[in-house]
Each structure stands twice: as C-alpha cells, then as structure tokens.
Protein backbone atom coordinates (compact mmCIF):
# COMPACT_ATOMS: atom_id res chain seq x y z
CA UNK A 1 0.00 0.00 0.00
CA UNK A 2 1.25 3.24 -0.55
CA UNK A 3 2.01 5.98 2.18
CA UNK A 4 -0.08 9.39 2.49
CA UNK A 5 1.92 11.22 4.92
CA UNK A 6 4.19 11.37 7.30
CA UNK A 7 7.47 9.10 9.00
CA UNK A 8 8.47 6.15 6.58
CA UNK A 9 7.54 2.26 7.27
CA UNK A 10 7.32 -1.05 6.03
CA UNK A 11 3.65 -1.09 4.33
CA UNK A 12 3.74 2.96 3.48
CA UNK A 13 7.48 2.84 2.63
CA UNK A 14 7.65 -0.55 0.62
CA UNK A 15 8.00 1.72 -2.32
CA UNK A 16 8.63 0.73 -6.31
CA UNK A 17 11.96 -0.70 -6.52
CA UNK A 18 12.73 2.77 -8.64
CA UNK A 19 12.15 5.02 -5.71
CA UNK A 20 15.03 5.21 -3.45
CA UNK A 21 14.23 8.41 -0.72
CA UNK A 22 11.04 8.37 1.66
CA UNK A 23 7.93 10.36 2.01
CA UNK A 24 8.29 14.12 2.96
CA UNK A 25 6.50 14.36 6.42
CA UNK A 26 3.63 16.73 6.34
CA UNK A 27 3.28 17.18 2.66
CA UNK A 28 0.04 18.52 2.25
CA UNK A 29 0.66 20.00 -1.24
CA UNK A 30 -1.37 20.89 -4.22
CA UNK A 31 -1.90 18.07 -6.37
CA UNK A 32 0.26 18.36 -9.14
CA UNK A 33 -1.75 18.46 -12.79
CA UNK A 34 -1.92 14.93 -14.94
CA UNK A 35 1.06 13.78 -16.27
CA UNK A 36 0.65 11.90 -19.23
CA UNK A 37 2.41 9.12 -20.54
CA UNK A 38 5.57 9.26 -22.75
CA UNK A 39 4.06 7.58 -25.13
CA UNK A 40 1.08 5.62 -26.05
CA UNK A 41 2.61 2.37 -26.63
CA UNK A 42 4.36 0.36 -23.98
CA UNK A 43 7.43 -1.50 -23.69
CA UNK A 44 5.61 -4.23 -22.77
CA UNK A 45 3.26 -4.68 -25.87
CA UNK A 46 2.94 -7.49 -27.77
CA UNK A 47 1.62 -10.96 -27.54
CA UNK A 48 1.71 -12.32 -23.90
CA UNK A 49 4.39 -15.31 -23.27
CA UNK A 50 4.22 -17.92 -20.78
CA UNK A 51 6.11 -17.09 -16.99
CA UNK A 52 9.45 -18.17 -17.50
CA UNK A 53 10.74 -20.77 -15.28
CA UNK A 54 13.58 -18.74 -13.42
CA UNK A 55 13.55 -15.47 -13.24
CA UNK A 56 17.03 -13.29 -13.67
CA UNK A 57 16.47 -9.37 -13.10
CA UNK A 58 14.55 -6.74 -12.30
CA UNK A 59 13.50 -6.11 -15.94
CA UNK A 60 12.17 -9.27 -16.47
CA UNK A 61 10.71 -10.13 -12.85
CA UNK A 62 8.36 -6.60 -13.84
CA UNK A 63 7.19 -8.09 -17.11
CA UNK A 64 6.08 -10.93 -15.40
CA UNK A 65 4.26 -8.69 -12.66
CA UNK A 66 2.49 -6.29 -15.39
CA UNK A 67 1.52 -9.53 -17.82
CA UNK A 68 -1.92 -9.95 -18.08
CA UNK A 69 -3.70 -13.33 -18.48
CA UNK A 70 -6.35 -13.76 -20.74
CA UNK A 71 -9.14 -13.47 -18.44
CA UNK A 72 -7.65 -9.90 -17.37
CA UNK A 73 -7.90 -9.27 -20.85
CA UNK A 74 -11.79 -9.58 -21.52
CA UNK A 75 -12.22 -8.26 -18.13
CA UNK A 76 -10.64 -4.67 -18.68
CA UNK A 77 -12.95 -4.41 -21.79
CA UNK A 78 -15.97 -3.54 -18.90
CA UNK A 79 -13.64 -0.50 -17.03
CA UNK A 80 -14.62 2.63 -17.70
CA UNK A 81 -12.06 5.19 -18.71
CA UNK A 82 -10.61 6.61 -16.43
CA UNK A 83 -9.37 4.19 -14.10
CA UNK A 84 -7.77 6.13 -11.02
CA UNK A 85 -5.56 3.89 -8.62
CA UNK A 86 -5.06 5.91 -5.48
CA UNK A 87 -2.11 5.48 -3.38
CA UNK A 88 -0.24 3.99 -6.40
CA UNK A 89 3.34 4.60 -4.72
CA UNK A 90 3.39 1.84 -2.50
CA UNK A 91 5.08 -1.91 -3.39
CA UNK A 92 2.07 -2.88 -5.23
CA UNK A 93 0.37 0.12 -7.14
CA UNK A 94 3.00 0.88 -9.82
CA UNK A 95 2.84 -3.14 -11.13
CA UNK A 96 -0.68 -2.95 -10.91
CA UNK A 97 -1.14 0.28 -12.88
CA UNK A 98 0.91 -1.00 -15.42
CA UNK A 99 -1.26 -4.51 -15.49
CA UNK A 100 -4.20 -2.76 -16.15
CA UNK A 101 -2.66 -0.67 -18.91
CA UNK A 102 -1.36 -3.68 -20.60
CA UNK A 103 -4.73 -5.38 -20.18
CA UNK A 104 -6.40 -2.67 -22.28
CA UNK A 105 -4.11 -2.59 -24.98
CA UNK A 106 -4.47 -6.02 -25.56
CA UNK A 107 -7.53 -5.95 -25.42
CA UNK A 108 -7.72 -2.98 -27.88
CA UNK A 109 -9.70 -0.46 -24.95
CA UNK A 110 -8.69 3.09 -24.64
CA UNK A 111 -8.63 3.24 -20.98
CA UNK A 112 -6.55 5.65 -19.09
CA UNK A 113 -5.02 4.54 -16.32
CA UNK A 114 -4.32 7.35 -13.47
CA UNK A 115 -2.25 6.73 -10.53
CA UNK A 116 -2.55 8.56 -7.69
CA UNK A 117 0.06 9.47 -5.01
CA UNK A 118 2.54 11.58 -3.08
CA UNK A 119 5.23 10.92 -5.56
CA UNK A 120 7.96 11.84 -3.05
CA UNK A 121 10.49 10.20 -5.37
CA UNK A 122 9.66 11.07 -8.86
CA UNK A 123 11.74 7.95 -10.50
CA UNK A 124 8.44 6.25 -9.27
CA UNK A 125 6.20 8.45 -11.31
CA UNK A 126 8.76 8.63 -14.35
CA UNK A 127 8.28 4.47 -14.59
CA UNK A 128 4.86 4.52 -14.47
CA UNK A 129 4.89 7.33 -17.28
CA UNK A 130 7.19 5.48 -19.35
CA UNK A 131 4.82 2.67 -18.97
CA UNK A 132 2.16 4.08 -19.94
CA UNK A 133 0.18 5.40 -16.91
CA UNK A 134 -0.96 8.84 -16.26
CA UNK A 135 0.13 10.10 -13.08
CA UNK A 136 -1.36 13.14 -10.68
CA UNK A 137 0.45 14.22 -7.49
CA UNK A 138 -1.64 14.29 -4.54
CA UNK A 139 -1.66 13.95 -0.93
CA UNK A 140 -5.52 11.72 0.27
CA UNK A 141 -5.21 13.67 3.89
CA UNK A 142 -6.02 16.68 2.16
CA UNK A 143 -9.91 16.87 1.32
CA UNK A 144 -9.15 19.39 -1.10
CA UNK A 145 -6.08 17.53 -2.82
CA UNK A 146 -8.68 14.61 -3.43
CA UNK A 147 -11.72 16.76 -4.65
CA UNK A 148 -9.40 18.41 -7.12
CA UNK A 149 -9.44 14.55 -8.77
CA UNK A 150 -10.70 13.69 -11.93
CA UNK A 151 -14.12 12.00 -12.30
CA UNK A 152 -13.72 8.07 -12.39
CA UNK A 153 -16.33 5.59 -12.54
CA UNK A 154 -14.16 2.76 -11.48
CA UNK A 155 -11.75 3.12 -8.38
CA UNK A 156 -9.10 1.57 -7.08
CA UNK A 157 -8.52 2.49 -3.17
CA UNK A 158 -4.46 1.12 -2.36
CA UNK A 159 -3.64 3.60 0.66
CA UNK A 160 -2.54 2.52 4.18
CA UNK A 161 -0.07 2.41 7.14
CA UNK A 162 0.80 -0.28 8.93
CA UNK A 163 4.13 -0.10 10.44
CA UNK A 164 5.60 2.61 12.11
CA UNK A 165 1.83 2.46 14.31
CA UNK A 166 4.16 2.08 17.81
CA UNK A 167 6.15 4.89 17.54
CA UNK A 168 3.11 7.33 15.57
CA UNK A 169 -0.75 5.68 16.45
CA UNK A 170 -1.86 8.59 15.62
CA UNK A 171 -0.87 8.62 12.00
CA UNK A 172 -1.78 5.43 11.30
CA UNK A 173 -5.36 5.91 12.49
CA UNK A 174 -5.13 9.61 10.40
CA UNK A 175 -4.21 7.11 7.21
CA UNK A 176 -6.30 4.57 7.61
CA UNK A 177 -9.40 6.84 8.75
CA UNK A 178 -9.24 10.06 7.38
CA UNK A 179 -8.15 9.39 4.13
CA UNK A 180 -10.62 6.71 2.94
CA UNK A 181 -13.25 8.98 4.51
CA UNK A 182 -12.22 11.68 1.65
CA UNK A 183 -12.19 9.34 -1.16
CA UNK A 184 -15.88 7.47 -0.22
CA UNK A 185 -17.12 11.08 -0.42
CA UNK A 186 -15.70 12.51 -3.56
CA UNK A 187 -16.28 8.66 -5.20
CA UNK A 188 -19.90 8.19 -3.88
CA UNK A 189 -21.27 7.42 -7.42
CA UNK A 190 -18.05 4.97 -8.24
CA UNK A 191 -17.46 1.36 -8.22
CA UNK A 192 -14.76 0.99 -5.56
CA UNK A 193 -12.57 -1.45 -4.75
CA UNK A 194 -10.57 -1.05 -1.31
CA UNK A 195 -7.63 -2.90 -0.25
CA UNK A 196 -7.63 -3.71 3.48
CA UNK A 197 -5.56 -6.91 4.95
CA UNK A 198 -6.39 -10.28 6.50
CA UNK A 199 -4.78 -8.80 10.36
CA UNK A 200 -8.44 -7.71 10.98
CA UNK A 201 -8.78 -11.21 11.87
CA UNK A 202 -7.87 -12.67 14.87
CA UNK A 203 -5.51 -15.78 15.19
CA UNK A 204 -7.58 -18.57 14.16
CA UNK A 205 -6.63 -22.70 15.12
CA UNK A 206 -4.11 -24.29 12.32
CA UNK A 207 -7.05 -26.58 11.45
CA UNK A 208 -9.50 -23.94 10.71
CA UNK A 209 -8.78 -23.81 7.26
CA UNK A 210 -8.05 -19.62 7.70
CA UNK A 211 -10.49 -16.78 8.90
CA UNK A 212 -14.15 -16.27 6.71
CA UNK A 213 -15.02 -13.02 5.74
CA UNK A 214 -17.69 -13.37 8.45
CA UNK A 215 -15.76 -14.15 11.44
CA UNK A 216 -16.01 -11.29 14.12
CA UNK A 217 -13.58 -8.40 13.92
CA UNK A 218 -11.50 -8.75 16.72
CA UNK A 219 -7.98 -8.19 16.07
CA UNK A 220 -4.73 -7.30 18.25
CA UNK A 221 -3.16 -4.44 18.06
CA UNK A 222 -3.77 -0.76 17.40
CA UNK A 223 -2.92 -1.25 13.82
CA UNK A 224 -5.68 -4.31 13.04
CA UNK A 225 -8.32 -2.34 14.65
CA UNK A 226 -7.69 0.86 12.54
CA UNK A 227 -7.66 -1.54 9.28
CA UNK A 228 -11.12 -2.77 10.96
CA UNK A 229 -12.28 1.18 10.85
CA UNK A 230 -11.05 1.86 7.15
CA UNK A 231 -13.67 -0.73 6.18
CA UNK A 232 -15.94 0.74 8.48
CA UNK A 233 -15.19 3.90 6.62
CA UNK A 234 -16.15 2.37 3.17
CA UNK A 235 -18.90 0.42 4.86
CA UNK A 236 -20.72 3.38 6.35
CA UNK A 237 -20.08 5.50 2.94
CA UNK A 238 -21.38 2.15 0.72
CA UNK A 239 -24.44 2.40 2.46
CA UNK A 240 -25.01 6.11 2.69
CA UNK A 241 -24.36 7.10 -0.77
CA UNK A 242 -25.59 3.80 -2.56
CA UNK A 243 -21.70 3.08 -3.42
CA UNK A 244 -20.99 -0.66 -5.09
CA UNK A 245 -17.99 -1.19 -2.72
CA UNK A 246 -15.65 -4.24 -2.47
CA UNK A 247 -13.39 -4.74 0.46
CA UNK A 248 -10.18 -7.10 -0.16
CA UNK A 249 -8.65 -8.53 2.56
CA UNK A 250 -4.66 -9.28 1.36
CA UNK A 251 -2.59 -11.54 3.46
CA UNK A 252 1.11 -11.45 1.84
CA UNK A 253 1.42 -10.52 -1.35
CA UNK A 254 4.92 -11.80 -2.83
CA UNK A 255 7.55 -11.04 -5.42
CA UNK A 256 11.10 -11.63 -5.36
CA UNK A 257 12.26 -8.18 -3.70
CA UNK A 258 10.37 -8.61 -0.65
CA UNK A 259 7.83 -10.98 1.11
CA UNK A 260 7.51 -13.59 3.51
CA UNK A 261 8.87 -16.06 1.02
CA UNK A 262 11.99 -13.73 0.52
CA UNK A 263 12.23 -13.55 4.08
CA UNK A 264 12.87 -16.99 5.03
CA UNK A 265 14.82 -17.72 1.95
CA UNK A 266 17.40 -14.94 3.07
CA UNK A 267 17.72 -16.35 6.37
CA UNK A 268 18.40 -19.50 5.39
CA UNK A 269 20.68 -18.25 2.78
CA UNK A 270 22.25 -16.67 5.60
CA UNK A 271 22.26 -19.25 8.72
CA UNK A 272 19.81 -17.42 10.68
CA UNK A 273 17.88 -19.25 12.82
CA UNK A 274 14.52 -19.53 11.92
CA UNK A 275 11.79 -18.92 14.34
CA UNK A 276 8.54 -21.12 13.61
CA UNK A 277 6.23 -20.07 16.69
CA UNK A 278 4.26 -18.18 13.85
CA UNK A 279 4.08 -21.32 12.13
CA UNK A 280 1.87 -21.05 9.50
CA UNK A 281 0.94 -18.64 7.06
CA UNK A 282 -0.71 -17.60 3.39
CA UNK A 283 1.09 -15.79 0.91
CA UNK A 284 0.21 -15.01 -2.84
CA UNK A 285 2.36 -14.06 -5.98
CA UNK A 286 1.77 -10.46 -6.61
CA UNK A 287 0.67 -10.78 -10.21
CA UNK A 288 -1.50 -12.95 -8.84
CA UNK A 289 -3.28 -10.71 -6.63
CA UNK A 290 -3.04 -7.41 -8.33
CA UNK A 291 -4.68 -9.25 -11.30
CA UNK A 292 -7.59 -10.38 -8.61
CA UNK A 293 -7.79 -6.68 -6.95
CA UNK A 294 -8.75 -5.83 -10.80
CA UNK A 295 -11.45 -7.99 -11.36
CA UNK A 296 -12.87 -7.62 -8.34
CA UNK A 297 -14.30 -4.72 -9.03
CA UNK A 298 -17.17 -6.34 -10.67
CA UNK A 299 -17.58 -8.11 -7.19
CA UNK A 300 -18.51 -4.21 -6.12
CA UNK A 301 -21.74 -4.09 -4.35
CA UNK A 302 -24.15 -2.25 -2.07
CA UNK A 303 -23.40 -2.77 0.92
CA UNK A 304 -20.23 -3.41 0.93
CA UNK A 305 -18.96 -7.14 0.43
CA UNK A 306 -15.66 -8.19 2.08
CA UNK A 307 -13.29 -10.72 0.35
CA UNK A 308 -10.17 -12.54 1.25
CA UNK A 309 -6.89 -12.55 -0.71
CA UNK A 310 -4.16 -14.76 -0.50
CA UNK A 311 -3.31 -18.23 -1.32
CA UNK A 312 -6.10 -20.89 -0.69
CA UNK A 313 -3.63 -23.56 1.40
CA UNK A 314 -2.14 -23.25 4.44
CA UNK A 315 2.08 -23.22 4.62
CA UNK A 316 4.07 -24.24 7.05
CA UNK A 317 7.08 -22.02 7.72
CA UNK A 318 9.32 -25.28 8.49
CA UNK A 319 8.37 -26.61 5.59
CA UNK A 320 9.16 -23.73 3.61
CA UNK A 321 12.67 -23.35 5.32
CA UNK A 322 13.77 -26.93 4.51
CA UNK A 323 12.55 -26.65 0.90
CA UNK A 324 15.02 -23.62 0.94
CA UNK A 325 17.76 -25.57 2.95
CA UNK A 326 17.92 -27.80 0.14
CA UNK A 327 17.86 -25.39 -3.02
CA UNK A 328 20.90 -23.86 -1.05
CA UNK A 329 22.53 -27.25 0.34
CA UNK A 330 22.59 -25.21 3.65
CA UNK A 331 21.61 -26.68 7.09
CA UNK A 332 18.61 -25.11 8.32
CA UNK A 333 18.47 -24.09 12.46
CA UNK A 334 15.10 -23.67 14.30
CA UNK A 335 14.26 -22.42 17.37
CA UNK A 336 10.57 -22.66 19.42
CA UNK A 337 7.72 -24.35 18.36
CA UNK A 338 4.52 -23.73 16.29
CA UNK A 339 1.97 -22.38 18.26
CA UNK A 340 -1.60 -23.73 17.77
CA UNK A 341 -3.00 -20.93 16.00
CA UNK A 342 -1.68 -18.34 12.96
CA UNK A 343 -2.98 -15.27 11.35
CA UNK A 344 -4.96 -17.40 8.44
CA UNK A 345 -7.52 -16.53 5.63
CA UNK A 346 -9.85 -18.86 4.09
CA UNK A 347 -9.98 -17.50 -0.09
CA UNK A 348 -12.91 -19.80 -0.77
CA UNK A 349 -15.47 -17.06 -1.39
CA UNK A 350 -13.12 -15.13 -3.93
CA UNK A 351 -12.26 -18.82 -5.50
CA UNK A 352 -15.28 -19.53 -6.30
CA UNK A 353 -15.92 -16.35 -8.32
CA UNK A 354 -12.40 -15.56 -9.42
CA UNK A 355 -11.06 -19.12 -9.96
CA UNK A 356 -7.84 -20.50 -8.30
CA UNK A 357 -4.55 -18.12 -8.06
CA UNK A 358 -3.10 -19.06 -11.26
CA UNK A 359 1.13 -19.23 -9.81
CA UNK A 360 1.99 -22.37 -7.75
CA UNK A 361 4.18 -21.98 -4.17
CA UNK A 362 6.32 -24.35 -6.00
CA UNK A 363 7.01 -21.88 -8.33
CA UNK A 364 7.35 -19.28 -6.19
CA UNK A 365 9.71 -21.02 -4.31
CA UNK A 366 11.79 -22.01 -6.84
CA UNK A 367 11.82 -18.33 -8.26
CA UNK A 368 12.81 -16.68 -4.73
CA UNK A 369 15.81 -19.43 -4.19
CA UNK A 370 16.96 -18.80 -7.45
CA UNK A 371 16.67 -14.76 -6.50
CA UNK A 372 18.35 -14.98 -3.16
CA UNK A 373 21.09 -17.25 -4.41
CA UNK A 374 21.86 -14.93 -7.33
CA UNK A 375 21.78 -11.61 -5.09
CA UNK A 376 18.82 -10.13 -6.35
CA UNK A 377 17.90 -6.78 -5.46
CA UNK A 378 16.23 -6.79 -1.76
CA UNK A 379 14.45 -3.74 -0.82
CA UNK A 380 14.94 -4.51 3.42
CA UNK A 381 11.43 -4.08 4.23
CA UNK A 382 10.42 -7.13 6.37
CA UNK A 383 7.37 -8.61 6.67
CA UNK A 384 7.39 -9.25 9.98
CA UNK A 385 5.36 -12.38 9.75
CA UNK A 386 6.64 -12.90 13.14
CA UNK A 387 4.83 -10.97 15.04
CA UNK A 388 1.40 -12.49 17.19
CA UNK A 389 0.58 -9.57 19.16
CA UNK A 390 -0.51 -7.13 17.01
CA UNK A 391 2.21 -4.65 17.24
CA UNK A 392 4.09 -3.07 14.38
C-alpha cells in the first residue's frame, strides 16, 4: 500500500523498486496536474508469453508482474475510462497500474489509467509514465487535494499504514481513517474497490482452514483495529451514498524483492535461525493478486462485500525453510515451536468467483531461491510475519 503522509515504514514505505528516498512528512501540497504518458505504446506490448521458469532481473521479474492473463484481458474491456488507482506509490500500485494498462491494450480499450500518489520520489512516477500510466500528485489527507481529482467511474482504493503504528498511532489511524473517509465522499457514485488486509482477523486454530469473511472483527493491536475502521469507513459510505464497494482482505502478497517467502529464503541463505512459533501462514504471488484486486471490481456491491486474498492452502514455515535448505545445500536451524494458532484466511469465497490463483508456491519457491542465491535486489522491508501480538 502506498504511504499518504508522514514518518516512513514497512507497508507505506515498501515503495517501487525505482524510488530510493522516503515520504516528505507533512506534505500537504497541491496536487500536481496529470502527467501523461511518454508515449502511447508500452514497452511491454505485444503478444503475452508464458512465466518463465527462473527469473534473472529486475527487468524481467516486472514483465512478469504487469503480464496480463487472458481473463484480465476480456475483463478490462468492462472498465470505464478513467481508471484512477489511489495510493499507487506503494510496493504494489506501480505493477498494478501497469497490469491494467497492458490489459487494455491487448484488449484494444482506450482506458486511461491514473495513478494517484505523493510521488515523493519522482523515478516512481517517471516508470509509471514510461509505462504508460498517467500520473497526478496528490496527498488523500487533504480533502481538497482529493476533490481536485478527476471523475472516475471505477476506483481503485491502495492507501494505508501499517508499520511505524508504535512509535506514531496517531498517523496510522489519520491514514487509515481520514483518508478513505475523503475518497468514499468525492467517489460516492463509483465502483470501488478497497484494499484492506487479512490482520483484521484474529488468530484462528491451524485446522480452521483460515479466517471467513464473516468471522467477528476482533484483532490485536492498534494497527488491526484501525484496518477494521477503514472498512468501516467504506462500509458506512457504501451504504449512505448507494456506493458498489468491495473490500479485499490481502494476506502477503509476494515477489522476489520482498515478502515472507523472501524472508525466510534470506535467512536460510544466511544461517539465521529460523523462528517457527508463527508457524503457519498464506502468501500469494503479486501478479497474482493485483490481477484479482482488478477484477474484483465487478464483485462491487451495495453494501459493501468483504473478500479474502491470498493463497487458498495453508504453509508451514518449516516446511518452507527446509525446501530452501535444500535449493541452497545449507543446514537449516530452528528455534521454538509452532503455536496452535496463525494469522490465516480462508480465499474460498473469492475462488469460487475468481477461480484458483493461477502461480503455484512451488514456483514461487523455486523463483525466490533462485533470487536470493543470485543476489537479487532486496528492498529490506520485512514482513514481519513474526509478530502475534498485534504490534508493528
């Protein structure tokens, strides 16, 4: 998710690989006016190949994020032009700009794609030009910033803060609150989709097959429970203003620069120890899920509906770490024990209208060991997948 304002951290300050200084604290500036693309063909055009089976650099792991399957394809066709992704600076946005954009010209629609953010690095906004996207400047704690946006009939809401909550609870409850409060108003007569995460569950048994998008609400930590209120946010707008509203719960996206998957590989790679008291987990490839944030707004409906986002089994962290042992011929080292009960997410109500996540854990796996082995670029952001009490 990308960062509004304020001190740096892991979910705000994930930023596109391209960006390499923070946010600006504070910035409550104009929005700048729409940048348009450097052209209106992208790099990336052309017929769509299969995924490779190793991936070797930067270059090519961002084809593979931004390469639209078929079904993306005929989907796009229904978006109306524009499409505005707000908070489109975090890890996630720029790849999933991009999709969309390559979607469309495949599928021969002349949809603009705007992305929305603070842009405190402009290398991020320069890639998504030269990809492309149309870009505005814009700060979503300013009320003014976002009614100064363009109309869009078909929204997609990326903004959050997650860590950094410890040190600044206020901010993250300003981000998580405030912001989506703007956007429901100014969007009232949109289709919306809004990212939110799978931590507004609570830890749920190992044999529970994951959270359902109708479990209580009753998370740790003062980050969970302001994710909880920026659904109650969309919620309470959805139902107000007639809005078509989905709410997608993410556990763990992956790609090979950061992620849970990347996170145990390194240690491995390393000799770390690996702690498995958090012993379980979901995670999905990133394509993967931008490609199902996408579609899902035709899942947009009034009142709100609430879906889950992340890889339909269950995987064991010691599992994981062995399979990793071996790709590196390196002795793994644990230390505690799994616990009886993980932050899980059952997909099965997205599944069944989506379909499956199309990219296998075996392939991810094989992917990140072949990443970690070669050096590939890390962008030290941890998940910390670690953590069972809620605090970030």
């Amino acid at each position: 998710m990308d960062f509004i304002s304020g001190p740096s951290g892991p979910e705000a300050g994930t930023r596109h690989p391209s960006q390499r200084s923070g946010p600006t604290p504070g910035d409550a500036r104009k929005p700048a006016g729409r940048s348009r693309p450097e052209a209106d063909s992208l790099p990336f055009a052309g017929p769509v190949s299969p995924l490779p089976d190793l991936i070797q650099d930067e270059a090519e792991l961002e084809d593979c994020l931004t390469r639209p399957r078929p079904v993306l394809v005929d989907f796009i066709r229904t978006v109306s032009s524009p499409l505005l992704i707000l908070g489109a600076g975090g890890k996630m946005g720029p790849t999933l700009a991009v999709l969309a954009r390559r979607a469309a010209q495949l599928a021969n629609h002349r949809l603009e794609v705007i992305a929305v953010s603070r842009f405190s690095d402009p290398a991020s906004r320069r890639w998504l030009e030269s990809h492309g996207v149309s870009t505005i400047g814009a700060d979503l704690l300013s009320r003014d910033d976002v009614q100064r946006l363009p109309d869009a009939a078909d929204v997609i809401y990326l903004a959050g803060m997650k860590f950094g909550t410890r040190e600044n609870p206020g901010l993250t409850w300003a981000v998580n609150t405030l912001a989506p409060a703007h956007v429901a108003e100014r969007y009232a007569g949109s289709r919306v989709v809004a990212l939110s995460t799978g931590n507004v569950y609570p830890l749920v048994p190992i044999d529970s097959g994951g959270a359902r998008e109708d479990a209580a609400l009753t998370p740790l930590g003062e980050y969970a429970n302001a994710a909880v209120a920026r659904e109650r946010i969309f919620g309470y707008f959805a139902a107000k203003n007639s809005t078509r509203t989905a709410l997608i719960r993410l556990s763990y996206a992956v790609d090979l620069r950061y992620g849970v998957l990347v996170d145990i590989a390194r240690k491995v790679h390393a000799g770390e120890p690996i702690d498995v008291t958090a012993g379980y987990f979901n995670c999905i490839w990133q394509g993967d899920a931008n490609e199902r944030i996408l579609r899902s707004l035709s899942r947009a409906t009034c009142p709100a509906a609430a879906y889950n986002l992340t890889s339909p089994e269950v995987i064991s962290v010691r599992t994981v770490a062995i399979t990793f042992g071996e790709c590196f011929c390196r002795p793994v080292r644990f230390v505690g024990a799994e616990a009886d009960t993980a932050l899980l997410s059952d997909t099965g109500r997205l599944d069944r209208e989506l379909g499956h996540p199309p990219t296998s854990l075996d392939t991810l796996i094989r992917w990140t060991a072949n990443w970690v082995r070669n050096g590939g670029r890390h962008l030290n952001k941890p998940t910390h997948f670690e953590v069972r009490d809620g605090r970030y």
